[in-house]
C-alpha atoms as a PDB file:
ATOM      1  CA  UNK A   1      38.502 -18.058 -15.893  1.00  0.00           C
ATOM      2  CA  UNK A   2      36.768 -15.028 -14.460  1.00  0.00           C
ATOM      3  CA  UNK A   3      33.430 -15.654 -11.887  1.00  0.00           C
ATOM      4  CA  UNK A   4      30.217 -14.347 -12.840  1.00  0.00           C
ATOM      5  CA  UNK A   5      28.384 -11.916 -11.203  1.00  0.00           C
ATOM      6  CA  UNK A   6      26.067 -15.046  -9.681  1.00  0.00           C
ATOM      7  CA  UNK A   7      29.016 -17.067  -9.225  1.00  0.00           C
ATOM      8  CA  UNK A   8      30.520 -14.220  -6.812  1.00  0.00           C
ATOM      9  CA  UNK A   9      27.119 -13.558  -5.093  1.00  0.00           C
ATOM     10  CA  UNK A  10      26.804 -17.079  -4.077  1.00  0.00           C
ATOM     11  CA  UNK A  11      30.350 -17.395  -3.048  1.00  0.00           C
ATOM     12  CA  UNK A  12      29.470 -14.223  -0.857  1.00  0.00           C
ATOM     13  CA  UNK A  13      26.380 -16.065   0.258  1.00  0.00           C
ATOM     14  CA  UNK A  14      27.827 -19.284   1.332  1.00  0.00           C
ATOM     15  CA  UNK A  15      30.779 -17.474   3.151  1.00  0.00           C
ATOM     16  CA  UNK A  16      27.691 -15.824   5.067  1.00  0.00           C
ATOM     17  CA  UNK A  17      25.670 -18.546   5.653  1.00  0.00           C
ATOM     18  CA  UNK A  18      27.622 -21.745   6.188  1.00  0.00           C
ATOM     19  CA  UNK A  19      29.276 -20.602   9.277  1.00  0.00           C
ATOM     20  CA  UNK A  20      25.818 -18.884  10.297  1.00  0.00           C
ATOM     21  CA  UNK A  21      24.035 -22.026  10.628  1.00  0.00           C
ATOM     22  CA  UNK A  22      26.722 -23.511  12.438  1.00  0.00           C
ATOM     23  CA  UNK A  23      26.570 -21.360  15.023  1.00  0.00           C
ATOM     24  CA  UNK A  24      22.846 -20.850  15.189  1.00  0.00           C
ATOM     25  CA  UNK A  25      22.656 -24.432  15.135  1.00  0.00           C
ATOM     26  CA  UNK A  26      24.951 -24.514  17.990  1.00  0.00           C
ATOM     27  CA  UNK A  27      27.840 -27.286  16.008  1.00  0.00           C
ATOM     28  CA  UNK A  28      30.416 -24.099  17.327  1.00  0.00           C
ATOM     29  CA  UNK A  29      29.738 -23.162  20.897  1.00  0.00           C
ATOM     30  CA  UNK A  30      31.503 -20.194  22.238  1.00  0.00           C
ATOM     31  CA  UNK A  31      31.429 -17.852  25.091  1.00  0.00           C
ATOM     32  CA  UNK A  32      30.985 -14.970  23.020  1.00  0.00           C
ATOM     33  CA  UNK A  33      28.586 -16.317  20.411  1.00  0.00           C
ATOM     34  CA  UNK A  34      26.606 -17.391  23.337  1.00  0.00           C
ATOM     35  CA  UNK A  35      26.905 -13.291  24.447  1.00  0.00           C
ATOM     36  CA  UNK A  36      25.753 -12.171  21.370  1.00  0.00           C
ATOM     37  CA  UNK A  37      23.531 -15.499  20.364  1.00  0.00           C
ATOM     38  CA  UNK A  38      20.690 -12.183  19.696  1.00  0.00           C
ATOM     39  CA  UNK A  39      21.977 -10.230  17.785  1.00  0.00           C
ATOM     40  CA  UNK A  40      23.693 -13.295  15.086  1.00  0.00           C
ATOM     41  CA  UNK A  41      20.182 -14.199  14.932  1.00  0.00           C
ATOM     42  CA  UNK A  42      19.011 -11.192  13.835  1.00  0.00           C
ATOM     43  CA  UNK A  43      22.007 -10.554  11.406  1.00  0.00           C
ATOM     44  CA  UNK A  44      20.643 -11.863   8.276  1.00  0.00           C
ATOM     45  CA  UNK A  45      17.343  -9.199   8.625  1.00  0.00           C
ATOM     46  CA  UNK A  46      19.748  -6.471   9.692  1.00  0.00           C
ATOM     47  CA  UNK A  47      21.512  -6.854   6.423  1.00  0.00           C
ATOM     48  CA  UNK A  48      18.542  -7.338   4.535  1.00  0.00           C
ATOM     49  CA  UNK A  49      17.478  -4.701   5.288  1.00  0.00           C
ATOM     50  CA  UNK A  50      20.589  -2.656   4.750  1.00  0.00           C
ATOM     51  CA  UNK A  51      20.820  -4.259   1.160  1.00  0.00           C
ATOM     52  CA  UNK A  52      17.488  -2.314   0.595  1.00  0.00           C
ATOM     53  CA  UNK A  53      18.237   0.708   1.810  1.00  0.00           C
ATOM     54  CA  UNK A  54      21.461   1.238  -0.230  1.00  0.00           C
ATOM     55  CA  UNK A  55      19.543  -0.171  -3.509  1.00  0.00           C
ATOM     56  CA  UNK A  56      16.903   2.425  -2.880  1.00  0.00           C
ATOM     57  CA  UNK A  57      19.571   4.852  -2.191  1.00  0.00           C
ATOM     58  CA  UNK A  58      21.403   4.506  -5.605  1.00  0.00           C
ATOM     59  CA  UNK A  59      18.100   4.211  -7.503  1.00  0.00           C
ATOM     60  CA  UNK A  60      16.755   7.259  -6.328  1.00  0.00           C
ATOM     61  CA  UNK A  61      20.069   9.045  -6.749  1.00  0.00           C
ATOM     62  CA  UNK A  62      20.651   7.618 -10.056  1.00  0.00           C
ATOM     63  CA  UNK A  63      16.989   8.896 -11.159  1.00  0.00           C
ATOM     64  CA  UNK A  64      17.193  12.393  -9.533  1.00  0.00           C
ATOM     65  CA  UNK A  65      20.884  13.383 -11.317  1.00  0.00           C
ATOM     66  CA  UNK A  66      19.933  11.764 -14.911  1.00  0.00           C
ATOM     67  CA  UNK A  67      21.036  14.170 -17.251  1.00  0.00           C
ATOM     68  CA  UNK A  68      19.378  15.427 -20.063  1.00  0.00           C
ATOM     69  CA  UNK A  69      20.308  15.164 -23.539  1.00  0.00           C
ATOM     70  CA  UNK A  70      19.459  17.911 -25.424  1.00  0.00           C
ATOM     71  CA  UNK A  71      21.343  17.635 -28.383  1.00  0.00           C
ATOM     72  CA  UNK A  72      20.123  13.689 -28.771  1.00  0.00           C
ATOM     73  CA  UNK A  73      16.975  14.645 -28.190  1.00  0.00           C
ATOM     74  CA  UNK A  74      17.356  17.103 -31.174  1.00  0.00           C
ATOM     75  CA  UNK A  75      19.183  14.693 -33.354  1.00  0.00           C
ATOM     76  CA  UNK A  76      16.300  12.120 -32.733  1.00  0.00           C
ATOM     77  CA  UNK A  77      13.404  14.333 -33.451  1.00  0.00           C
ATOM     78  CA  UNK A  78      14.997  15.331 -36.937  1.00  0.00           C
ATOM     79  CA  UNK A  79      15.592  11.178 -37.852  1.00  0.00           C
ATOM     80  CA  UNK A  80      11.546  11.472 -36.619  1.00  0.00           C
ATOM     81  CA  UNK A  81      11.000  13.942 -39.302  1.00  0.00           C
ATOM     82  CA  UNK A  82      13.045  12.147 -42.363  1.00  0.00           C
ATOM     83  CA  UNK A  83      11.472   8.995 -41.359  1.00  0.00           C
ATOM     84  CA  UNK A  84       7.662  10.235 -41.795  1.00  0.00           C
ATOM     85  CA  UNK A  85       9.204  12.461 -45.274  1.00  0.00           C
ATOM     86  CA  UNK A  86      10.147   8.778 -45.981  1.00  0.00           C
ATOM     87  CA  UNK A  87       7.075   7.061 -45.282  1.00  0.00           C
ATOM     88  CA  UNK A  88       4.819   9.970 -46.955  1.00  0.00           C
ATOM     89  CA  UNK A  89       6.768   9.339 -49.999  1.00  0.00           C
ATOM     90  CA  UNK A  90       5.398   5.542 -50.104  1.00  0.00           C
ATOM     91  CA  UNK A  91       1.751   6.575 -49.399  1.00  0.00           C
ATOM     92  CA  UNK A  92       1.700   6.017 -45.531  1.00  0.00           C
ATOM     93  CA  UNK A  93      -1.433   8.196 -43.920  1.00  0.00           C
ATOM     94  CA  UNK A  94      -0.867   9.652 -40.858  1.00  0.00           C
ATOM     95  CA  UNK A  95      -3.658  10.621 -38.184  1.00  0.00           C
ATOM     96  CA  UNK A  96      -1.986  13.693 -36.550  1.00  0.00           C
END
């Protein structure tokens, strides 16, 4: 059975954050978590932050290299066209 999208960002989540507390909470003492005891404090705002910048990122690229479609565009206006013919036909008024 294949996980979710959720499923696999709270797997991701609790990977993170279960042995984060532990060692913010001090239940796994260390000399080098006690070395770095800043900076794996700060980790969860670093990567917030991170997260936000790369979503930005590939929404603003995403936006600024949509292509157009001018052949659908085309195709769409002349379905436009056959639908007002069409509704003409059975007395609809349009306000152009």
């Amino acid at each position: 059975m294949a996980m979710t999208n959720l499923q696999q960002w709270l797997l991701y989540i609790g990977l993170f954050a279960i042995p984060y507390v532990a060692i913010v909470a001090g239940y796994l003492q260390a000399p080098v978590l006690t070395k770095w005891e800043l900076e794996i404090q700060l980790l969860p705002i670093v990567l917030l932050v991170s997260f936000g910048a790369y979503a930005a990122t590939v929404v603003l690229y995403r936006t600024f290299t949509f292509n157009d479609c001018p052949l659908a565009a085309k195709e769409l206006q002349q379905q436009i066209e056959e639908a007002r013919k069409d509704l003409k036909t059975k007395g609809f008024i349009f306000r152009d």
